[in-house]
Protein backbone atom coordinates (compact mmCIF):
# COMPACT_ATOMS: atom_id res chain seq x y z
CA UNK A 1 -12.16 10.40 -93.89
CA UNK A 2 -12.42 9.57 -90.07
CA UNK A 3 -9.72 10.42 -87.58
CA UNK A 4 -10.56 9.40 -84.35
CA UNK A 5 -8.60 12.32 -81.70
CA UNK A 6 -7.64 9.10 -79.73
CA UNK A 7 -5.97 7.97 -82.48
CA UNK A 8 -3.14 11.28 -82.25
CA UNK A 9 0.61 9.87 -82.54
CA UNK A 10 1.53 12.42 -79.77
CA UNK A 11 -1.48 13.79 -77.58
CA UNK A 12 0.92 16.35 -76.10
CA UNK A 13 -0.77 17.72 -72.82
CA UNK A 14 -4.05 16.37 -73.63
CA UNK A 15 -5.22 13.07 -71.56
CA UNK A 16 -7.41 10.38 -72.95
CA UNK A 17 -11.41 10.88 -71.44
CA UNK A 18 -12.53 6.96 -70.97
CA UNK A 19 -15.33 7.46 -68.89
CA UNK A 20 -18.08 8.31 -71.02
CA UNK A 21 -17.58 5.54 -73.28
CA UNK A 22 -21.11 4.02 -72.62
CA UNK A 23 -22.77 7.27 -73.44
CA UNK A 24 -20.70 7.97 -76.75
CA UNK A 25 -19.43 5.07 -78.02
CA UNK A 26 -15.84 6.80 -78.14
CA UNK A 27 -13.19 8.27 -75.59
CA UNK A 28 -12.00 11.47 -76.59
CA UNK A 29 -9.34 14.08 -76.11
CA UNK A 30 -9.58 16.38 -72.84
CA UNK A 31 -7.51 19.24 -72.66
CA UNK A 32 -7.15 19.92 -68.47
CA UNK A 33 -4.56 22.31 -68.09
CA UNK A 34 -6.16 23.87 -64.53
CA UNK A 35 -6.50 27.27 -66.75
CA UNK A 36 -2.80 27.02 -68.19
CA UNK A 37 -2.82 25.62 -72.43
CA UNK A 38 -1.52 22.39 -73.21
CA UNK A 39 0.89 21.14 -75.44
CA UNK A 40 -0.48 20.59 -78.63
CA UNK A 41 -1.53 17.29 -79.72
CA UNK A 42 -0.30 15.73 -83.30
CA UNK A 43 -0.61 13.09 -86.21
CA UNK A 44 -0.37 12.55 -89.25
CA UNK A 45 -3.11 11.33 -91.54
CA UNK A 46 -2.38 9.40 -95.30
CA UNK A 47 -5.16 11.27 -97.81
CA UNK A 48 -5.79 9.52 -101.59
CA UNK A 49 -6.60 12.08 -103.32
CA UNK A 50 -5.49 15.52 -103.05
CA UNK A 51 -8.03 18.52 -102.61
CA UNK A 52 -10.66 20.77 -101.39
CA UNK A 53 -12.93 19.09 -97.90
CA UNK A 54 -15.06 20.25 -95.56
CA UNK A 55 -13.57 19.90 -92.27
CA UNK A 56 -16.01 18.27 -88.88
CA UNK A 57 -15.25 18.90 -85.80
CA UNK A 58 -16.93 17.11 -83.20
CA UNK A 59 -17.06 18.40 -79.96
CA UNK A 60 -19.01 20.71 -77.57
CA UNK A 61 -19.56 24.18 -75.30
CA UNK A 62 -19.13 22.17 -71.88
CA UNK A 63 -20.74 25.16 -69.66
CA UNK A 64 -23.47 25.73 -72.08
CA UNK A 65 -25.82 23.98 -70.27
CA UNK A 66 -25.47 25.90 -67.36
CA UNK A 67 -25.83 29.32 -69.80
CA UNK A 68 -22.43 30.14 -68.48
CA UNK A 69 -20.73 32.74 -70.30
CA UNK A 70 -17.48 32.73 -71.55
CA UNK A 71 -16.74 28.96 -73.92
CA UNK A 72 -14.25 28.28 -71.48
CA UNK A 73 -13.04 25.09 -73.85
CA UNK A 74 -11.71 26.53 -76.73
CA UNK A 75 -9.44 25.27 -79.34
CA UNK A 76 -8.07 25.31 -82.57
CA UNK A 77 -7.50 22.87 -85.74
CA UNK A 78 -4.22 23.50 -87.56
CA UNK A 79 -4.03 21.69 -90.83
CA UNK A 80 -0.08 21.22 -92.24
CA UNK A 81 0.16 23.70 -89.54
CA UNK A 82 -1.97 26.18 -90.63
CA UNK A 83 -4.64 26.96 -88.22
CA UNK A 84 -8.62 27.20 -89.46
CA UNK A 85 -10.77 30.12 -88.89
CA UNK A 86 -12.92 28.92 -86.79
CA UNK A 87 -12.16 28.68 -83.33
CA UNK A 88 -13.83 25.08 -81.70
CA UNK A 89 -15.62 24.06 -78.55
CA UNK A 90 -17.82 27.24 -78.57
CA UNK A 91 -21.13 25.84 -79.32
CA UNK A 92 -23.39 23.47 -78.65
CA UNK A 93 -24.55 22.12 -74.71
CA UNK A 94 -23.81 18.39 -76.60
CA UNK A 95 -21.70 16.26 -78.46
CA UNK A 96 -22.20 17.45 -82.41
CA UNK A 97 -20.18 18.16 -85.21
CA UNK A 98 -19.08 21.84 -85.31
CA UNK A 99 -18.62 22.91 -88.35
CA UNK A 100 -15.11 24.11 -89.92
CA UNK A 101 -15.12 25.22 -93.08
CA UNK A 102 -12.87 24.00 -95.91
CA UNK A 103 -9.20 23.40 -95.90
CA UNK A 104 -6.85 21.73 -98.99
CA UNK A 105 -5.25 18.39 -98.65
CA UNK A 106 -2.60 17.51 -99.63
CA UNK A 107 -2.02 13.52 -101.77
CA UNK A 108 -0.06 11.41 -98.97
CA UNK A 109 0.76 12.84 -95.89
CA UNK A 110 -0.91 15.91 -93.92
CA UNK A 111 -0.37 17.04 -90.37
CA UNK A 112 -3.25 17.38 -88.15
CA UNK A 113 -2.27 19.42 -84.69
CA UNK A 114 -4.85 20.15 -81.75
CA UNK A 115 -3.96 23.53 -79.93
CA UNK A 116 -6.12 24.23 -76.19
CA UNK A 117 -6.13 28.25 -75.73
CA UNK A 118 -7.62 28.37 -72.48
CA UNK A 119 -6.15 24.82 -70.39
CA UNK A 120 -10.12 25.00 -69.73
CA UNK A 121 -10.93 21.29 -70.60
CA UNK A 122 -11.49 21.73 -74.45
CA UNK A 123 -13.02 18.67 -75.63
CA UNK A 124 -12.00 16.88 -79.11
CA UNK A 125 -14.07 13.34 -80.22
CA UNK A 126 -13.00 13.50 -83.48
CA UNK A 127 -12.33 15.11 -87.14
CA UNK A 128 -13.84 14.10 -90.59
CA UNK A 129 -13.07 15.36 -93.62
CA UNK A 130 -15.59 15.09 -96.53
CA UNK A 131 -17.09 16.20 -100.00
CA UNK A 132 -20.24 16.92 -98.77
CA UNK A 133 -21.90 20.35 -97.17
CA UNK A 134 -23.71 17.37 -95.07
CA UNK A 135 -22.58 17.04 -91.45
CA UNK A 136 -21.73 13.02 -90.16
CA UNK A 137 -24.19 11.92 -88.62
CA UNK A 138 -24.93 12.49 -84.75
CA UNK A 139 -27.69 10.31 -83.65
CA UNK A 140 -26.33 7.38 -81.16
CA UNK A 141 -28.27 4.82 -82.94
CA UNK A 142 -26.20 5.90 -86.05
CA UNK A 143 -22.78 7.06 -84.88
CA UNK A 144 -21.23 3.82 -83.64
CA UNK A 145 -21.95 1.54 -87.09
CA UNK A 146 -20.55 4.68 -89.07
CA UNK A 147 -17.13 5.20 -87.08
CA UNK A 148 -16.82 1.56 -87.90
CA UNK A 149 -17.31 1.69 -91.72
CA UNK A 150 -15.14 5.26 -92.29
CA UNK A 151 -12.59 3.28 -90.08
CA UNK A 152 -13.02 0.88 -92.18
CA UNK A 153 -13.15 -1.76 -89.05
CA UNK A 154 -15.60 -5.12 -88.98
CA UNK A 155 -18.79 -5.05 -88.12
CA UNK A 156 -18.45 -7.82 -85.69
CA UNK A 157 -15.74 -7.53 -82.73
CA UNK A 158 -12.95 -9.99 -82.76
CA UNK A 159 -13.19 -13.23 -80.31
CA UNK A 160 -10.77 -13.76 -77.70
CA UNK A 161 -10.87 -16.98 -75.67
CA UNK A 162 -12.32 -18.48 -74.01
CA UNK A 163 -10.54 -17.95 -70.79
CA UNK A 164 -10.69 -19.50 -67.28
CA UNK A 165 -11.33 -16.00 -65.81
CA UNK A 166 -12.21 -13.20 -67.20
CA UNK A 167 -10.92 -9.99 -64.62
CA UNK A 168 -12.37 -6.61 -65.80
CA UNK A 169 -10.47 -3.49 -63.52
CA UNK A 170 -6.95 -3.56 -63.72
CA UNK A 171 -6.81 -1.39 -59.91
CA UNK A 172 -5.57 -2.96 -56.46
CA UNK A 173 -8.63 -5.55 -56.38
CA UNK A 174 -7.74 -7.08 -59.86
CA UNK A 175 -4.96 -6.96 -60.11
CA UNK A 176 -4.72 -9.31 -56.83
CA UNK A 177 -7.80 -11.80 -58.35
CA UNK A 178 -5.88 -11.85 -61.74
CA UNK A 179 -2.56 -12.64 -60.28
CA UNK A 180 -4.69 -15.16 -57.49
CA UNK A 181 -6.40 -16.98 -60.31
CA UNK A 182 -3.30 -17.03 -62.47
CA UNK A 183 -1.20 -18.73 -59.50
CA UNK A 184 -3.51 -21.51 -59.13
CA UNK A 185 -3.40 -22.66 -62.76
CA UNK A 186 -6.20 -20.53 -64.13
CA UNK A 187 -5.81 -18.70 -67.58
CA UNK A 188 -6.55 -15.55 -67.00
CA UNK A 189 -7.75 -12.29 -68.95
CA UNK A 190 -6.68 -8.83 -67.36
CA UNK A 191 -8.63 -5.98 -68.55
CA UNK A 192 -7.76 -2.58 -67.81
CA UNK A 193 -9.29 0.84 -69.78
CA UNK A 194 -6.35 3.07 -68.87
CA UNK A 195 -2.77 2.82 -70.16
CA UNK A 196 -1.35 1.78 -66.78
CA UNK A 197 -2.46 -0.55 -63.96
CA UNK A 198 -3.09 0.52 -60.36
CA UNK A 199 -6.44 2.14 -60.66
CA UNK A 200 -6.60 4.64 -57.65
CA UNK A 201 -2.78 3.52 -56.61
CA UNK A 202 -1.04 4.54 -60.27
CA UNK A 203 0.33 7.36 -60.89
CA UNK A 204 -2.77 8.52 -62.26
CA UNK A 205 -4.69 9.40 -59.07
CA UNK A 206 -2.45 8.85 -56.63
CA UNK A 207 -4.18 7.15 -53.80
CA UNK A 208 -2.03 5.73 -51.49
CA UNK A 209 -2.64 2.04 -50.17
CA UNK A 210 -2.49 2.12 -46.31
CA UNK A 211 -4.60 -1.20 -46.04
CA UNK A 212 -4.77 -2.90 -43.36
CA UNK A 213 -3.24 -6.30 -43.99
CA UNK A 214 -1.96 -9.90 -42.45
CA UNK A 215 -4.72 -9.35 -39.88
CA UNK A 216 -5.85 -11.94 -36.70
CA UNK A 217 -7.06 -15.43 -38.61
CA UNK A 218 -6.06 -14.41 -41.70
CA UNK A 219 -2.10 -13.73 -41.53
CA UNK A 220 -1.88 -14.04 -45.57
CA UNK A 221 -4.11 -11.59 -46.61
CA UNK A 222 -3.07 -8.61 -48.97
CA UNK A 223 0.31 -10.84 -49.65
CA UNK A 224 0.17 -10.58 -53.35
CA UNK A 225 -1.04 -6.88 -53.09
CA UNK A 226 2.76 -6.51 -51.25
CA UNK A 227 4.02 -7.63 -54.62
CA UNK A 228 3.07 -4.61 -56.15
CA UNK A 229 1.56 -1.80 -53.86
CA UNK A 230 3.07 1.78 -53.68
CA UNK A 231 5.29 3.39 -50.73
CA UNK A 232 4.05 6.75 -50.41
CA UNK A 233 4.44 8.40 -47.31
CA UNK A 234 1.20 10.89 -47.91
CA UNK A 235 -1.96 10.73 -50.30
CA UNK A 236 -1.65 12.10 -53.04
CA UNK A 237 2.32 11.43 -53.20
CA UNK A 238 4.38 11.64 -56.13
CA UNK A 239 4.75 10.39 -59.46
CA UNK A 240 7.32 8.17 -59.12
CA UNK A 241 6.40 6.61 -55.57
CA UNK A 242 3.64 4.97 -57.10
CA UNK A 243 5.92 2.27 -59.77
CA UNK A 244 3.51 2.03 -62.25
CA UNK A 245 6.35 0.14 -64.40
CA UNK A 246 6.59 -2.20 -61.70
CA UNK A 247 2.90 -3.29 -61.38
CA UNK A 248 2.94 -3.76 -65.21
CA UNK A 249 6.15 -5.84 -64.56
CA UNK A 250 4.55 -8.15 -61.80
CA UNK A 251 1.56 -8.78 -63.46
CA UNK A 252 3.24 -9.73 -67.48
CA UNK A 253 5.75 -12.05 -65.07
CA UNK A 254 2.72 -14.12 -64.84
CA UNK A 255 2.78 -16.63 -67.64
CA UNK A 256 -0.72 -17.54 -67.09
CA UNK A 257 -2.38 -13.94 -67.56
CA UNK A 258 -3.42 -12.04 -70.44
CA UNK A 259 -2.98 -8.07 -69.95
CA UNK A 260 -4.78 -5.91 -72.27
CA UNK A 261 -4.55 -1.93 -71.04
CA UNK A 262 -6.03 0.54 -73.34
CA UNK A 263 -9.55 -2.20 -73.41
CA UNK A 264 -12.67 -0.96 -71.67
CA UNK A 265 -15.35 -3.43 -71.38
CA UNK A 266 -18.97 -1.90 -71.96
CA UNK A 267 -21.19 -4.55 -73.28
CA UNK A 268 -22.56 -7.88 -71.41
CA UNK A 269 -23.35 -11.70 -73.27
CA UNK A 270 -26.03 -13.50 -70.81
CA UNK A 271 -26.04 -16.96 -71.34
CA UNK A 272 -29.16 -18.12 -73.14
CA UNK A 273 -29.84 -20.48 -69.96
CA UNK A 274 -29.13 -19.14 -66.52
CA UNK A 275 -28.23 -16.49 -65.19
CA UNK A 276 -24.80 -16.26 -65.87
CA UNK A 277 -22.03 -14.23 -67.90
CA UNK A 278 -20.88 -15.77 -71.34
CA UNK A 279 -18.41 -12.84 -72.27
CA UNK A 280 -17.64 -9.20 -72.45
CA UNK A 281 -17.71 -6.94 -75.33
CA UNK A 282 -14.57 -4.32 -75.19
CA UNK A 283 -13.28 -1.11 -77.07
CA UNK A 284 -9.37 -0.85 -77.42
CA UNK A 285 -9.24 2.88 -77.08
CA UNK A 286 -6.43 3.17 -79.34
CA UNK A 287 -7.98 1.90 -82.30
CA UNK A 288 -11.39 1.17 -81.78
CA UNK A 289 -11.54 -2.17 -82.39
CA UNK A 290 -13.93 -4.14 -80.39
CA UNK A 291 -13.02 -7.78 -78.93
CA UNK A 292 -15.59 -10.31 -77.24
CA UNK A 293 -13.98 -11.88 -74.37
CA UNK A 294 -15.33 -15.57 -73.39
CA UNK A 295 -14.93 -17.40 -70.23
CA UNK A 296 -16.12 -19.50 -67.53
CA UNK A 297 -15.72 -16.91 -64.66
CA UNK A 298 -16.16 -13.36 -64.40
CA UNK A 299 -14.85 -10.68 -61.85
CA UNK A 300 -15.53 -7.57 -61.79
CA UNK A 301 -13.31 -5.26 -60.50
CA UNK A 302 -14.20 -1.93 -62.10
CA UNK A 303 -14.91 -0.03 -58.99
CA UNK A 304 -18.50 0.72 -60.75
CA UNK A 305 -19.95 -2.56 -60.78
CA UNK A 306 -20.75 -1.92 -64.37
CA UNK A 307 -20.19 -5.60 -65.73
CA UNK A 308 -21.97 -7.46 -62.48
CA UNK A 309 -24.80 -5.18 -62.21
């Protein structure tokens, strides 16, 4: 049995790592507390059949690399609230599956519970629970098609489509082209990877706008960005100046757009003829289900130029 950590019911303290996607085919559970413990993340998990399994951790010794004393990134498993003996996040310089002894399950429901004891970025990809005294396996070429089958998810990702526009980046920029595009009769696709749009202007980062706007020839530029753009009065301002509610708000208004947060796009379809973009492949990072987006125009607005390049 696979439980992915993004998959917790209530992460607590611990925030949702997106950005390494590409490298391991899953976001994962990051425990920055600036040196003071989280809260504790929970779920519950349904189990078949009750008994003994060998519990995986996967996860890693962040500062090993660096020989740095001290496994700053240190947490615990509690299982129906009983914590394991061994203590995570204190070996390895990379991504493996730590090992954690064996616990009992119960038939139907158990309670799974991440607890950070340092507020030192632990790091928690996920658990598995099996029969065997063999480790899941590790290897990239492996991992993604086996997440998928003890998920019990197809092997194929799910079509949406096809779309006028296809806007991947859910920040200031496109936001602006989805809302643009959706204004002049386009059917439009918003994708965004975090749970809120804004990019650096959400509540997220913080960033304040301060653009320079409605300039010389151009005395309509940035007017859709006034729609939606935060007020602070310094960078980084506060929580609340920066309306995250309100950019969602704007942008679902829009009969003509699509918005899909929680979806980061990490794979490219070339056409066969031409240089040109037939769709994006995506990861909800809830779930991990993958969707292929199709469409006649792309924009990317990831900051990263990750689906142009």
């Amino acid at each position: 049995m696979l439980v992915e950590a993004e998959s917790f019911a209530n992460r607590g303290g611990w925030k949702l790592d997106t950005q390494f996607i590409h490298e391991m085919g899953s976001p994962y559970l990051l425990a920055h507390g600036l040196g003071r413990p989280v809260a504790d993340a929970t779920t519950t998990v349904e189990v078949a059949t009750a008994g003994r399994y060998r519990v995986w951790v996967r996860t890693k010794d962040w500062v090993a690399r660096w020989q740095a004393p001290g496994t700053p990134g240190r947490f615990q498993l509690l299982v129906n609230d009983k914590p394991l003996s061994e203590t995570f996040g204190t070996t390895g310089a990379e991504w493996h599956w730590q090992a954690g002894g064996e616990v009992e399950l119960n038939a139907g429901s158990n309670r799974l519970t991440l607890h950070d004891l340092t507020g030192f970025d632990g790091r928690c990809d996920a658990i598995a629970f099996t029969r065997s005294e063999q480790s899941p396996p590790n290897d990239s070429a492996v991992l993604p098609s086996w997440r998928r089958s003890a998920l019990g998810l197809p092997a194929e990702p799910e079509t949406k489509g096809p779309y006028d526009l296809v806007v991947v980046g859910g920040g200031y920029s496109g936001m602006g082209a989805a809302i643009s595009g959706a204004r002049m009769g386009l059917k439009v696709a918003l994708i965004q990877n975090r749970s809120v749009l804004g990019g650096n202007g959400s509540s997220e980062v913080r960033v304040w706008a301060m653009g320079l706007i409605r300039r010389g020839k151009y005395p309509r530029i940035g007017e859709i960005i006034e729609e939606f753009c935060d007020h602070a009065k310094k960078s980084p301002g506060t929580y609340e100046e920066f309306g995250d509610a309100k950019k969602e708000a704007v942008v679902r208004a829009e009969p003509n757009i699509d918005l899909f947060l929680n979806t980061h796009a990490f794979g490219v379809e070339k056409a066969v003829v031409g240089n040109r973009i037939e769709a994006v492949t995506c990861l909800d990072t809830r779930t991990s289900r993958e969707f292929r987006f199709t469409g006649r125009f792309f924009c990317d607005a990831t900051g990263h130029a990750t689906i142009g390049h």
